[in-house]
Protein backbone atom coordinates (compact mmCIF):
# COMPACT_ATOMS: atom_id res chain seq x y z
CA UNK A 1 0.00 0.00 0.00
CA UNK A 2 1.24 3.02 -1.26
CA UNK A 3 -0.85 6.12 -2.03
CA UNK A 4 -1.59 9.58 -1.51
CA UNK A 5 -5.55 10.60 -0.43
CA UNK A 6 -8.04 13.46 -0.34
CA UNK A 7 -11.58 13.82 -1.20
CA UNK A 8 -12.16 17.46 -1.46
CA UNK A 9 -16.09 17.28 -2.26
CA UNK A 10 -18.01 18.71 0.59
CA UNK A 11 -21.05 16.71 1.14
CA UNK A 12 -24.58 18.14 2.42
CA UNK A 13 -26.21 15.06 2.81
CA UNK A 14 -29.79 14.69 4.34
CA UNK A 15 -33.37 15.97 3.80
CA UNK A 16 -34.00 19.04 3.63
CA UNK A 17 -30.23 19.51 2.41
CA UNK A 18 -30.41 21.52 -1.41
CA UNK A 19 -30.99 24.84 0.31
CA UNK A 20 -27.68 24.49 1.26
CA UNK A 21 -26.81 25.60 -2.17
CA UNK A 22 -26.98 28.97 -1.52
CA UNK A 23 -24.48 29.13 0.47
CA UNK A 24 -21.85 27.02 -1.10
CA UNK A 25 -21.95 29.43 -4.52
CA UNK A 26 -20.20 32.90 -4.30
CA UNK A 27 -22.74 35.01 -4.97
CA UNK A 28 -20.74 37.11 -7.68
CA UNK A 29 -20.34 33.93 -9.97
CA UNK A 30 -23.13 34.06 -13.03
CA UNK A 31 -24.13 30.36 -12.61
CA UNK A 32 -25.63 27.74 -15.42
CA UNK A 33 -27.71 24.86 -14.28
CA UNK A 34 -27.22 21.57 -16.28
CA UNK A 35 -30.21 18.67 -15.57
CA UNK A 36 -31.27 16.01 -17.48
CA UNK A 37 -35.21 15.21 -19.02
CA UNK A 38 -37.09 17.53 -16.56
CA UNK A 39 -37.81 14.58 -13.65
CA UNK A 40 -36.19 17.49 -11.64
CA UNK A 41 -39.84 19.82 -11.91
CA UNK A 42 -42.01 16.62 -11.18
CA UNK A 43 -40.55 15.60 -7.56
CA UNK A 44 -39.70 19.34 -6.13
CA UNK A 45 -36.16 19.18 -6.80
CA UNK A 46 -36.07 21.77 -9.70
CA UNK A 47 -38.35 24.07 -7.16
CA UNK A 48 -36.00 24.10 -4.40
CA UNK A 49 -33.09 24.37 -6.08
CA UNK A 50 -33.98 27.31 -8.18
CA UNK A 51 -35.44 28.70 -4.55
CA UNK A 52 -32.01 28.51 -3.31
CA UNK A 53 -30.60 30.04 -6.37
CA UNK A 54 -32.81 32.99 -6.04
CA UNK A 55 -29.98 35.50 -5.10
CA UNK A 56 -27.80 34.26 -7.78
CA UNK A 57 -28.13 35.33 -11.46
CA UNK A 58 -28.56 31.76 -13.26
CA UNK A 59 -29.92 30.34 -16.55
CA UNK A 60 -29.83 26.60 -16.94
CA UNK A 61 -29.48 24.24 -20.08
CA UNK A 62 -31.90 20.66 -20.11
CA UNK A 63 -32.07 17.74 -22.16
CA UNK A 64 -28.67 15.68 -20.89
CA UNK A 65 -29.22 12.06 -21.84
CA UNK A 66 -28.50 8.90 -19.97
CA UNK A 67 -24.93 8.03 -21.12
CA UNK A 68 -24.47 11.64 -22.38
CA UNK A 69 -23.24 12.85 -25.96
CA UNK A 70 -20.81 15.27 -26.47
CA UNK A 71 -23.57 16.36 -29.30
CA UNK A 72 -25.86 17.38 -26.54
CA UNK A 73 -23.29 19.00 -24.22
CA UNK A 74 -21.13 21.00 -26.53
CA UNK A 75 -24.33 23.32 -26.80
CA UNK A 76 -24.02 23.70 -23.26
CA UNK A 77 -20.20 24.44 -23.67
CA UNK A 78 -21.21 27.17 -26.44
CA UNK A 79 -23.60 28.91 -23.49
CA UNK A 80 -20.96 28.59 -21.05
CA UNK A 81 -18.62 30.52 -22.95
CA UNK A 82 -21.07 32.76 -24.53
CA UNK A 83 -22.41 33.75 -21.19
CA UNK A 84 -19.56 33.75 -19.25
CA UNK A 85 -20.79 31.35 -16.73
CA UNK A 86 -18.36 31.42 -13.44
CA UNK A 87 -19.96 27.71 -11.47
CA UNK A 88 -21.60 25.48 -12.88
CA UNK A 89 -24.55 23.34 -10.65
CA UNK A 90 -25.08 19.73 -11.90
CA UNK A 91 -28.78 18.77 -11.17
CA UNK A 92 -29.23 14.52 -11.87
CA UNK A 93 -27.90 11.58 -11.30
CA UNK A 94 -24.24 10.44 -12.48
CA UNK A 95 -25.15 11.26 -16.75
CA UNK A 96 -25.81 14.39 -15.89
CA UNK A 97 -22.56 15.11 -13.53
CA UNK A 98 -20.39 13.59 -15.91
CA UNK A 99 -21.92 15.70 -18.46
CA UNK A 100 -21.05 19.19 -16.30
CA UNK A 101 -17.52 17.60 -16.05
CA UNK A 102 -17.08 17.41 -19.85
CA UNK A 103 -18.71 21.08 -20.13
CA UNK A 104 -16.69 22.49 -16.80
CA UNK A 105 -13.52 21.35 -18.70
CA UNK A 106 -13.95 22.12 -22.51
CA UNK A 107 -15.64 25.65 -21.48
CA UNK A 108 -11.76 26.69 -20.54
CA UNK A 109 -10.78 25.35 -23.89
CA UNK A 110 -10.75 26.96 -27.38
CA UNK A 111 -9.93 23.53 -29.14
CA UNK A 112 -12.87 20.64 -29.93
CA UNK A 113 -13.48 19.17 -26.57
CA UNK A 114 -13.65 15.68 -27.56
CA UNK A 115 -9.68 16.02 -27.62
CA UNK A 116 -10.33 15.56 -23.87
CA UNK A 117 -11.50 12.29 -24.27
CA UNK A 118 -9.03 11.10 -26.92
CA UNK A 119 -6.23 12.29 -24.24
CA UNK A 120 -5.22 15.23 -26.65
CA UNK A 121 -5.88 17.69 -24.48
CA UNK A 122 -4.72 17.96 -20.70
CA UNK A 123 -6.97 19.71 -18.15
CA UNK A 124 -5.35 22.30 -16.30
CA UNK A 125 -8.35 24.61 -16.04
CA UNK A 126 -12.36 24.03 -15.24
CA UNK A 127 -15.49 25.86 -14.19
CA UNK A 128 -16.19 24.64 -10.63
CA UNK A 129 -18.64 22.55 -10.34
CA UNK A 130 -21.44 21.64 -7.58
CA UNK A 131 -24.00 19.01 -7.60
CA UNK A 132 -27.27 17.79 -6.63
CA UNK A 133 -27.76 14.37 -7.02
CA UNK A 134 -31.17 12.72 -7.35
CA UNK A 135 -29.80 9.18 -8.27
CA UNK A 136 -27.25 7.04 -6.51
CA UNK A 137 -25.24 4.71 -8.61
CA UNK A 138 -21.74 5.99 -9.98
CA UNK A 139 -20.38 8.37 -7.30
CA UNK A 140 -19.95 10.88 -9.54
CA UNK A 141 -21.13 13.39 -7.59
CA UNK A 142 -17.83 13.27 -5.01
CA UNK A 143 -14.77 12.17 -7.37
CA UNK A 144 -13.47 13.01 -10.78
CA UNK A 145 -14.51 10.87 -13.86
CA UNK A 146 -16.26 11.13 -16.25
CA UNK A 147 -17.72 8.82 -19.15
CA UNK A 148 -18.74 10.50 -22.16
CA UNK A 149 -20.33 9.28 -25.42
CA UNK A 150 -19.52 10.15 -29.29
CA UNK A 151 -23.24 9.29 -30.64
CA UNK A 152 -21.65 9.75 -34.36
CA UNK A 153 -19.12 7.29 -34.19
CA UNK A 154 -20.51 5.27 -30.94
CA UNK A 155 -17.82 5.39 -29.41
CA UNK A 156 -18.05 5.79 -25.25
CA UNK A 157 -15.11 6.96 -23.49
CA UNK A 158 -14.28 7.75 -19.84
CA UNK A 159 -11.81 10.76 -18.79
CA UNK A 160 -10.07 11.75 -15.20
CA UNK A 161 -8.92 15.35 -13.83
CA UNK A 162 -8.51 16.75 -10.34
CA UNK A 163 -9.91 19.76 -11.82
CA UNK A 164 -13.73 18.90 -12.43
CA UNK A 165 -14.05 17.32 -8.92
CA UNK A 166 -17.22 19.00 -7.64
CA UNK A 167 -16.87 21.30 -5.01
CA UNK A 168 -19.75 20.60 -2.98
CA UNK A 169 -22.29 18.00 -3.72
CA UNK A 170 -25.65 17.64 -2.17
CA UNK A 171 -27.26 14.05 -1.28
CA UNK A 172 -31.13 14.33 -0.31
CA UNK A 173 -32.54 10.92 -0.27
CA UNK A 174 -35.97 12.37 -0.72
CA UNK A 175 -35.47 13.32 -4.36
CA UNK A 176 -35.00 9.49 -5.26
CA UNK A 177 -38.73 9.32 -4.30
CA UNK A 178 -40.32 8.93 -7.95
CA UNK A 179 -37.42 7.43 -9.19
CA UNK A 180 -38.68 4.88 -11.59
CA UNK A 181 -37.79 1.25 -10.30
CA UNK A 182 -35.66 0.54 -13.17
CA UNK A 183 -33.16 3.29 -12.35
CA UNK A 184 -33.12 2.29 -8.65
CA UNK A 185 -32.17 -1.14 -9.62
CA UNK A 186 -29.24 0.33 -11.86
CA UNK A 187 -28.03 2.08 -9.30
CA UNK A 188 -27.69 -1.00 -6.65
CA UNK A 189 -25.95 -2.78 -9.55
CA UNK A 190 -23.78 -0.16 -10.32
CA UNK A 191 -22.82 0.41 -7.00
CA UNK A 192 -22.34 -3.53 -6.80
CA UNK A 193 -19.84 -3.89 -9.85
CA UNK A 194 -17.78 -0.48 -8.34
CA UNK A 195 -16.67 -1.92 -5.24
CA UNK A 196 -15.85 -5.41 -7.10
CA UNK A 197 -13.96 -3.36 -9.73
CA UNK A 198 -11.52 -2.24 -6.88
CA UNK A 199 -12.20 -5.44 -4.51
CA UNK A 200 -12.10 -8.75 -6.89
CA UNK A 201 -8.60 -8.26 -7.80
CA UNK A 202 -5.61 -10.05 -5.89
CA UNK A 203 -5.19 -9.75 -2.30
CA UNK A 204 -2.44 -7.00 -0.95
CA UNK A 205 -3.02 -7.02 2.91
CA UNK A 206 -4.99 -3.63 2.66
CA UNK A 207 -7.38 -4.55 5.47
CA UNK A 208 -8.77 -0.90 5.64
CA UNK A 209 -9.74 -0.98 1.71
CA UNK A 210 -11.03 -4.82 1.95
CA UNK A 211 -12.94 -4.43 5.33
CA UNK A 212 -14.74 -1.35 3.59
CA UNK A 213 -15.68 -2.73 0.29
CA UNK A 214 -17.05 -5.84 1.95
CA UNK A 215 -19.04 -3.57 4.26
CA UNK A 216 -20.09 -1.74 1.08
CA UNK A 217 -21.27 -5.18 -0.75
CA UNK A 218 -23.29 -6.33 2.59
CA UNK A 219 -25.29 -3.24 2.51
CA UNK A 220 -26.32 -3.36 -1.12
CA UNK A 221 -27.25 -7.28 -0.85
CA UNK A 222 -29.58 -6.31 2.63
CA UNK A 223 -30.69 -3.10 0.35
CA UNK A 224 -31.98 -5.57 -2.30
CA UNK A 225 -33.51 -7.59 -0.15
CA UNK A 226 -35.43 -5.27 1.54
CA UNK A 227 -35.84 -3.89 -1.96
CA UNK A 228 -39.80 -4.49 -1.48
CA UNK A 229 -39.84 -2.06 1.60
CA UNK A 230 -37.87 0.68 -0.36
CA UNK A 231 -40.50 3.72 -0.12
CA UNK A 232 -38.69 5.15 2.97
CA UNK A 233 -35.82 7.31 4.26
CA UNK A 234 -33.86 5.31 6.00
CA UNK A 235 -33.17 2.72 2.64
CA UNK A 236 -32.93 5.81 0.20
CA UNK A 237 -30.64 7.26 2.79
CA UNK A 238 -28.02 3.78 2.96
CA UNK A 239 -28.19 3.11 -0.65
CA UNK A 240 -27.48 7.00 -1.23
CA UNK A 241 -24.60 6.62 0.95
CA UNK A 242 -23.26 3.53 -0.03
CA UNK A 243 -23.40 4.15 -3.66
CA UNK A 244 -21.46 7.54 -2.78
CA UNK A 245 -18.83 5.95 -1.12
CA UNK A 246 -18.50 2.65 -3.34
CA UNK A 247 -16.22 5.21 -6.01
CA UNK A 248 -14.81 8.38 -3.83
CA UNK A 249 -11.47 7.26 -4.10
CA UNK A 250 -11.32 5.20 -0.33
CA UNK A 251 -11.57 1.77 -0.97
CA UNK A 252 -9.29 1.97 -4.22
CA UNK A 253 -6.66 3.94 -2.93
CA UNK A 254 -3.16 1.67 -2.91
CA UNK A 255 -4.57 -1.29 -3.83
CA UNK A 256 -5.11 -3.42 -7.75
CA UNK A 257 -8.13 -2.00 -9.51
CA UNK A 258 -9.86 -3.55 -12.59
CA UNK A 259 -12.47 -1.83 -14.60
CA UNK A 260 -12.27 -4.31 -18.11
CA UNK A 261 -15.75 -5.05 -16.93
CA UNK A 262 -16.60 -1.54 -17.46
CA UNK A 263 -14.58 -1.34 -20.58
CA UNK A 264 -16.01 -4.28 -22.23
CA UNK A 265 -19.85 -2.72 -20.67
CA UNK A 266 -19.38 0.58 -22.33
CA UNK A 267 -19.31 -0.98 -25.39
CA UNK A 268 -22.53 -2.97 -25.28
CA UNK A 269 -23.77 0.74 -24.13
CA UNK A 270 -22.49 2.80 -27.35
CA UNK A 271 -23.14 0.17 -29.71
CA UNK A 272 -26.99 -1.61 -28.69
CA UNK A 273 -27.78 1.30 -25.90
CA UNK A 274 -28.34 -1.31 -23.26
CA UNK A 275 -28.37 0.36 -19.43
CA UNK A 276 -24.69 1.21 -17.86
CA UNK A 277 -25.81 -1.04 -15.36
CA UNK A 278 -27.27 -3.61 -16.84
CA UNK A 279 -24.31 -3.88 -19.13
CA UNK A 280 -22.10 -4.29 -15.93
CA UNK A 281 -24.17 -7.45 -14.49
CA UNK A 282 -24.27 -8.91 -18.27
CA UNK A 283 -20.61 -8.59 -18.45
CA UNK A 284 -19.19 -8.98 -14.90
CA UNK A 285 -20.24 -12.99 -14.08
CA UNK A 286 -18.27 -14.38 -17.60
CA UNK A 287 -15.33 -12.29 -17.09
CA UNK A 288 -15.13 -13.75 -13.30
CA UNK A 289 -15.56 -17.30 -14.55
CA UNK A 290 -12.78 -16.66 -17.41
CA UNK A 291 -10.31 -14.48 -14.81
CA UNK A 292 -11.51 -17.42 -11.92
CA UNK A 293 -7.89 -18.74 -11.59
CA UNK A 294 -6.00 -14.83 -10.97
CA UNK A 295 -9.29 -14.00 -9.04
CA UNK A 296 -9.60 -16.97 -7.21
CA UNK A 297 -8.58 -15.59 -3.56
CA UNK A 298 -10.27 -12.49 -3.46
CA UNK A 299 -13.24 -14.69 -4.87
CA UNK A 300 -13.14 -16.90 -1.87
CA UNK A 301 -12.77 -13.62 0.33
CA UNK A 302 -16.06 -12.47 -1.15
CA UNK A 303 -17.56 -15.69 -0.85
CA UNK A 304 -16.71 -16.11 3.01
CA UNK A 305 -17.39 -12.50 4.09
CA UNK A 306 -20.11 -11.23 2.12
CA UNK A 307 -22.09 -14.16 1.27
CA UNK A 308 -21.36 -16.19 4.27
CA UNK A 309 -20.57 -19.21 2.34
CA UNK A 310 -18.59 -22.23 3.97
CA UNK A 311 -14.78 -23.06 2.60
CA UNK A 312 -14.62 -25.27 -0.06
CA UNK A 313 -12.88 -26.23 -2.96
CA UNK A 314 -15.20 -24.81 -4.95
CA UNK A 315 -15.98 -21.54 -3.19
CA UNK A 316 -14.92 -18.94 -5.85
CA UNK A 317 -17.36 -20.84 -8.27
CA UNK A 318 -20.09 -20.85 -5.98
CA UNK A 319 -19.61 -17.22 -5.20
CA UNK A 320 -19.81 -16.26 -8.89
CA UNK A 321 -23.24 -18.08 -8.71
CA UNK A 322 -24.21 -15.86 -5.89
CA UNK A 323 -23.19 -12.85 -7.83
CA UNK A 324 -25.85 -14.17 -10.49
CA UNK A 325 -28.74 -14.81 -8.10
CA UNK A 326 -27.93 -10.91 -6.82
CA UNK A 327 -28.48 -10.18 -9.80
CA UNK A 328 -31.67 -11.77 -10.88
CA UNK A 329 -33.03 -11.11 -7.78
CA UNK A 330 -33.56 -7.34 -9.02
CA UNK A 331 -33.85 -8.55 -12.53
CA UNK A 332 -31.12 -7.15 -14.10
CA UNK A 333 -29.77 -9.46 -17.13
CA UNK A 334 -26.45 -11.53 -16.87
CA UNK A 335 -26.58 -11.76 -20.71
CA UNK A 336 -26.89 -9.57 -23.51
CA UNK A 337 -30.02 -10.26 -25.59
CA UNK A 338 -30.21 -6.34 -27.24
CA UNK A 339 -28.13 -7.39 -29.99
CA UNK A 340 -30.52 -9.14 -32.29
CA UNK A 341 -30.00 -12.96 -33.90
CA UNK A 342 -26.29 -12.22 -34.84
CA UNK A 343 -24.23 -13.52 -31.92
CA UNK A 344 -21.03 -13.69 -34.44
CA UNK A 345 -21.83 -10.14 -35.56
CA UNK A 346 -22.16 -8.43 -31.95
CA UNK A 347 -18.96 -10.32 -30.60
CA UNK A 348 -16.98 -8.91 -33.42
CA UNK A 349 -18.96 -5.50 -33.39
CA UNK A 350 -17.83 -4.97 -29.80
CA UNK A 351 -14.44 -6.35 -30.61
CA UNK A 352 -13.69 -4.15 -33.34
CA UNK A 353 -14.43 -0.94 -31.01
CA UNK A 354 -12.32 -2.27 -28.60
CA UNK A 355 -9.46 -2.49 -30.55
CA UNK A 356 -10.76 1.21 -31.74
CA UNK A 357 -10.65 2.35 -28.36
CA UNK A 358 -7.33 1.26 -27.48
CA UNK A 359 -8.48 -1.73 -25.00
CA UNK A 360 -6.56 -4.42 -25.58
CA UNK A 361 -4.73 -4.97 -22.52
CA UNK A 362 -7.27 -4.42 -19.55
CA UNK A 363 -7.59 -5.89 -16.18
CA UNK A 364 -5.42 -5.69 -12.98
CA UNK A 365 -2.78 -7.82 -14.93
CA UNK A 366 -3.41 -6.39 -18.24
CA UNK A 367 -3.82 -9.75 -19.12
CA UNK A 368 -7.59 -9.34 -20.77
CA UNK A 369 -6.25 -9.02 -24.50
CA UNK A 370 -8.77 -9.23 -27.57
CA UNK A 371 -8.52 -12.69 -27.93
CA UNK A 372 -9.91 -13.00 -23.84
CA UNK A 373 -12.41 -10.48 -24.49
CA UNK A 374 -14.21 -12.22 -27.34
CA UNK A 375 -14.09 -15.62 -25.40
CA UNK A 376 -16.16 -13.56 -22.08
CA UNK A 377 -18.32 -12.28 -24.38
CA UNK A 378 -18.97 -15.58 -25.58
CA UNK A 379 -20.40 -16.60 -23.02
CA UNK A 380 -22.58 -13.51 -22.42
CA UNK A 381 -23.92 -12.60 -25.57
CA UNK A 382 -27.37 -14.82 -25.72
């Protein structure tokens, strides 16, 4: 273990919290508000906020998809510019932060901004950024990643900088309360697949990191299965909280980290626009049972202290099976079936963007080449 740590995001988390957003804005910065369909005027969230914005001078910019395009948010990047916009207040759940981070950073850029995500441009400058977040799942809202998508050439790619790590972020559990169910689901399984991408790796003695994650992954299995008792504060408040902390930086800092199951997920997102999360729980059990042998101990780990499972010789097996039953218990899809007849076709399609993209070497070993890739997606494309 080896690593330097700070999370510089100062959280407001509670009911009652988003007023806090008038005080955590200077007052003499012009501010544009980013959000996503307009969810945000149906559940009170778009009400307070613009109440708490009511001695700033604001104008705001809608319409950020799930997964968002760097079509969409480029017009926001034209306003920000145009208007001289000083702060910049995120309003959504992680598509919507991620977006702000892509707009905070190619606002202080005369170039095209997708040279950000191709690596040809390094940050050094950004609007700052606060956030409000209405639906747990990627963390976004506390660290600083993004995942953006190229809709003309399908292409989905993720980018890092200390500079669009939000300032403040505010977590009210009552504005998940008309959440439809299928984006509460995606958020427990995204949550899920974060802590295993910086858990299920190979075993360094980090018993603050482990201890942590395996806290994390006992919380979201009791949160599913209480999933039927969901309408009140006190689950919307642990899954907010969990979800938060599953990827700000703790539990991965100094130890192995994965992410090809992302890598591998974003494709079957660009390419057949199948859920971030649902990509993550199609993807995730084949690449365990292909990676079983380098995985095996942390496997067994899991198995022992988050499924309470008894040592065996088969124990990572049986806790890749448990993985799957998580899974179907909030029916969310361990294969892909989006892709039409043409298995052949999608394994290559997703191939071929890989190689595109540069991903030929992923995995804590850098071991998951091509040639691995296509054989995992064997076995989850349906």
């Amino acid at each position: 273990m080896k690593f330097s740590y700070v999370n510089p995001t100062q959280i407001h988390f509670g009911q009652g919290q988003i007023a806090a957003v008038a005080a955590s804005i200077p007052k003499d910065q012009k501010v544009l508000m980013i959000y996503g369909g307009g969810s945000i005027k149906k559940n009170g969230v778009y009400e307070q906020v613009t109440a708490a914005l009511s001695d700033h001078s604001w104008i705001e910019f809608s319409g950020v998809e799930p997964n968002p395009t760097v079509e969409t948010l480029d017009k926001a990047v034209a306003i920000a510019k145009a208007e001289n916009i000083g702060y910049i207040l995120a309003v959504g759940g992680g598509s919507v932060i991620d977006g702000s981070k892509y707009v905070a950073a190619a606002a202080k850029y005369d170039g095209n901004g997708w040279d950000i995500l191709l690596g040809k441009h390094t940050v050094t400058e950004a609007v700052p950024i606060g956030a409000v977040l209405t639906l747990p799942a990627t963390g976004s809202e506390s660290n600083s990643g993004a995942v953006i998508t190229q809709q003309s050439t399908q292409t989905k790619l993720p980018f890092m900088t200390p500079m669009v790590q939000p300032k403040f972020a505010v977590l009210d559990p009552d504005s998940m309360k008309t959440l439809p169910e299928r984006q509460l689901i995606n958020g427990l399984v995204d949550a899920w697949v974060h802590t295993c991408e910086q858990y299920l790796t190979t075993p360094v003695g980090a018993m603050v990191q482990d201890g942590y994650a395996e806290t994390l992954l006992r919380n979201l299995l009791t949160l599913a299965a209480q999933y039927d008792n969901r309408d009140n504060n006190e689950w919307r408040s642990n899954l907010m909280w969990t979800a938060n902390q599953a990827l700000n930086g703790l539990i991965g800092a100094g130890v192995p980290q994965d992410w090809a199951t992302h890598m591998i997920g974003h494709e079957l997102t660009a390419l057949y626009h199948v859920d971030h999360a649902r990509s993550l729980s199609i993807i995730q059990p084949s690449l365990l049972r292909n990676q079983i042998e380098a995985k095996r101990a942390k496997l067994e780990q899991l198995g022992k202290n988050v499924f309470a499972l008894e040592a065996s010789d088969d124990l990572a097996e049986r806790t890749i099976i448990e993985i799957e039953t998580f899974y179907h218990s909030l029916k969310s899809p361990t294969q892909l079936t989006e892709h039409g007849d043409d298995k052949a076709a999608a394994i290559n399609a997703v191939i071929k963007q890989l190689e595109a993209h540069g991903m030929a070497a992923l995995g804590e070993n850098q071991k998951i080449t091509l040639e691995v890739s296509h054989q995992i997606l064997e076995d989850a494309v349906k």
